[in-house]
Protein backbone atom coordinates (compact mmCIF):
# COMPACT_ATOMS: atom_id res chain seq x y z
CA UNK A 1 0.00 0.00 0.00
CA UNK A 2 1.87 3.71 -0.70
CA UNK A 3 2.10 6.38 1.58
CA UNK A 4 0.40 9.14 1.42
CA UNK A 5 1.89 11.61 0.85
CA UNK A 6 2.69 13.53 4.48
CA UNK A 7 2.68 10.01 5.83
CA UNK A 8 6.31 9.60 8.09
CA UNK A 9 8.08 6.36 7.85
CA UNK A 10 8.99 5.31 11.35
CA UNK A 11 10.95 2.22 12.35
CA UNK A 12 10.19 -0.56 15.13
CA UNK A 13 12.49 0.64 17.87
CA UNK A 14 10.79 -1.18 20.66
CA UNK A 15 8.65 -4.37 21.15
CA UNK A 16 6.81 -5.26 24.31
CA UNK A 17 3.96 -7.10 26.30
CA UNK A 18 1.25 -5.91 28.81
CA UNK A 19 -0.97 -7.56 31.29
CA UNK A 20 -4.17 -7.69 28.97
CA UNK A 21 -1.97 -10.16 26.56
CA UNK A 22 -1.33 -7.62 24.17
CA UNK A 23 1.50 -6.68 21.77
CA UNK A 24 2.71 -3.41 22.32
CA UNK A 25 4.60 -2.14 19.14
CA UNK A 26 6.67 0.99 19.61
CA UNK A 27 7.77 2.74 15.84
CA UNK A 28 10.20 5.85 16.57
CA UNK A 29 10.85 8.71 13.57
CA UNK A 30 15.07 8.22 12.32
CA UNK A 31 15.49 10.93 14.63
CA UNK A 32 14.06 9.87 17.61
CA UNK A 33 11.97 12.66 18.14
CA UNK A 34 8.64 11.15 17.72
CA UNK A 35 6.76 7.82 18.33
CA UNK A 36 4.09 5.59 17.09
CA UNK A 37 2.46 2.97 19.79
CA UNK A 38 0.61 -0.15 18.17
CA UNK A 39 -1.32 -2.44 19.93
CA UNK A 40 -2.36 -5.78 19.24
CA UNK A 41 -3.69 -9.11 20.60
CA UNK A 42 -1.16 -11.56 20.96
CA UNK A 43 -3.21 -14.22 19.00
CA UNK A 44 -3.75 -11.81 16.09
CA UNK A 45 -0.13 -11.49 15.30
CA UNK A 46 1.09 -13.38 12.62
CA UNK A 47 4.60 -13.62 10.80
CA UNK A 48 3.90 -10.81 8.39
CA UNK A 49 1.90 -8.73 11.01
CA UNK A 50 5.16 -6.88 12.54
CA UNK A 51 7.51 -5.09 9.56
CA UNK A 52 10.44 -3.14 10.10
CA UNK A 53 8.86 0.18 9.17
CA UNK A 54 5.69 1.62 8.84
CA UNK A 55 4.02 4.68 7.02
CA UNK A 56 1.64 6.71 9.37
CA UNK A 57 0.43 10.19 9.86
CA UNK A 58 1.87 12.63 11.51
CA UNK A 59 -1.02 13.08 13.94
CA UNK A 60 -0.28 9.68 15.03
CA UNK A 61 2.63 10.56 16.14
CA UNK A 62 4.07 11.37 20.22
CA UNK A 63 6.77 13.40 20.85
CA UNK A 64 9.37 11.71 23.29
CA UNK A 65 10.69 14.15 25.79
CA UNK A 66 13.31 12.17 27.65
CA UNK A 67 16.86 13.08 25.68
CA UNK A 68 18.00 9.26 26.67
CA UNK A 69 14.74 7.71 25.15
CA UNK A 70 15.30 9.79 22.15
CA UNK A 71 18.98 8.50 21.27
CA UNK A 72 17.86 5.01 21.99
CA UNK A 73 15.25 5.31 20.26
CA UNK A 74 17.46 6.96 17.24
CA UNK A 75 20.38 4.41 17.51
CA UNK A 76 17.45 1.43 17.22
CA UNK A 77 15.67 2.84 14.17
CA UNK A 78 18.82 3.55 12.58
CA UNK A 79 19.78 -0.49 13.19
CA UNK A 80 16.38 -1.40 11.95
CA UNK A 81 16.78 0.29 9.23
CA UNK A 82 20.45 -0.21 8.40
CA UNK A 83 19.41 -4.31 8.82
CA UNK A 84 15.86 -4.46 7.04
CA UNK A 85 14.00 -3.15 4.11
CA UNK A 86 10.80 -1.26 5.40
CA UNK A 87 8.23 -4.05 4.60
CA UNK A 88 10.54 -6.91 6.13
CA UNK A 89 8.42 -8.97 8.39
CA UNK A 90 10.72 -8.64 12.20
């Protein structure tokens, strides 16, 4: 599916669980600046379900305010996408 057009790629920079058995999916901006949550059911995830990028609009977007979160979160998307092409299932 394209982007639209003032869609931001971001990259998976963070994958984790919570007591309600779901998926959370965290997608951070190359810069580390911004972030994109996901959720989803554990039993709805499938091997193509979780790529290594992902288009979405900037009003989806967070802006992360701790400087250390940030470059983590910049260092990870820059591995992600250094190691995988945007629609690589991860």
């Amino acid at each position: 599916m394209p982007a639209e057009r003032d869609d931001v790629r971001v990259w998976l920079v963070e994958r984790g669980y919570n007591n309600r058995d779901l998926i959370i999916l965290k997608y951070a901006t190359p810069d580390g600046q911004r972030l994109f949550r996901k959720e989803l059911a554990a039993q709805a995830v499938d091997a193509g379900s979780v790529t290594a990028a992902r288009d979405v609009s900037p009003d989806n977007l967070e802006a992360v305010d701790d400087p250390e979160l940030r470059d983590r979160y910049a260092d990870e998307a820059a591995r992600v996408a250094d190691e995988h092409d945007p629609d690589d299932p991860i």
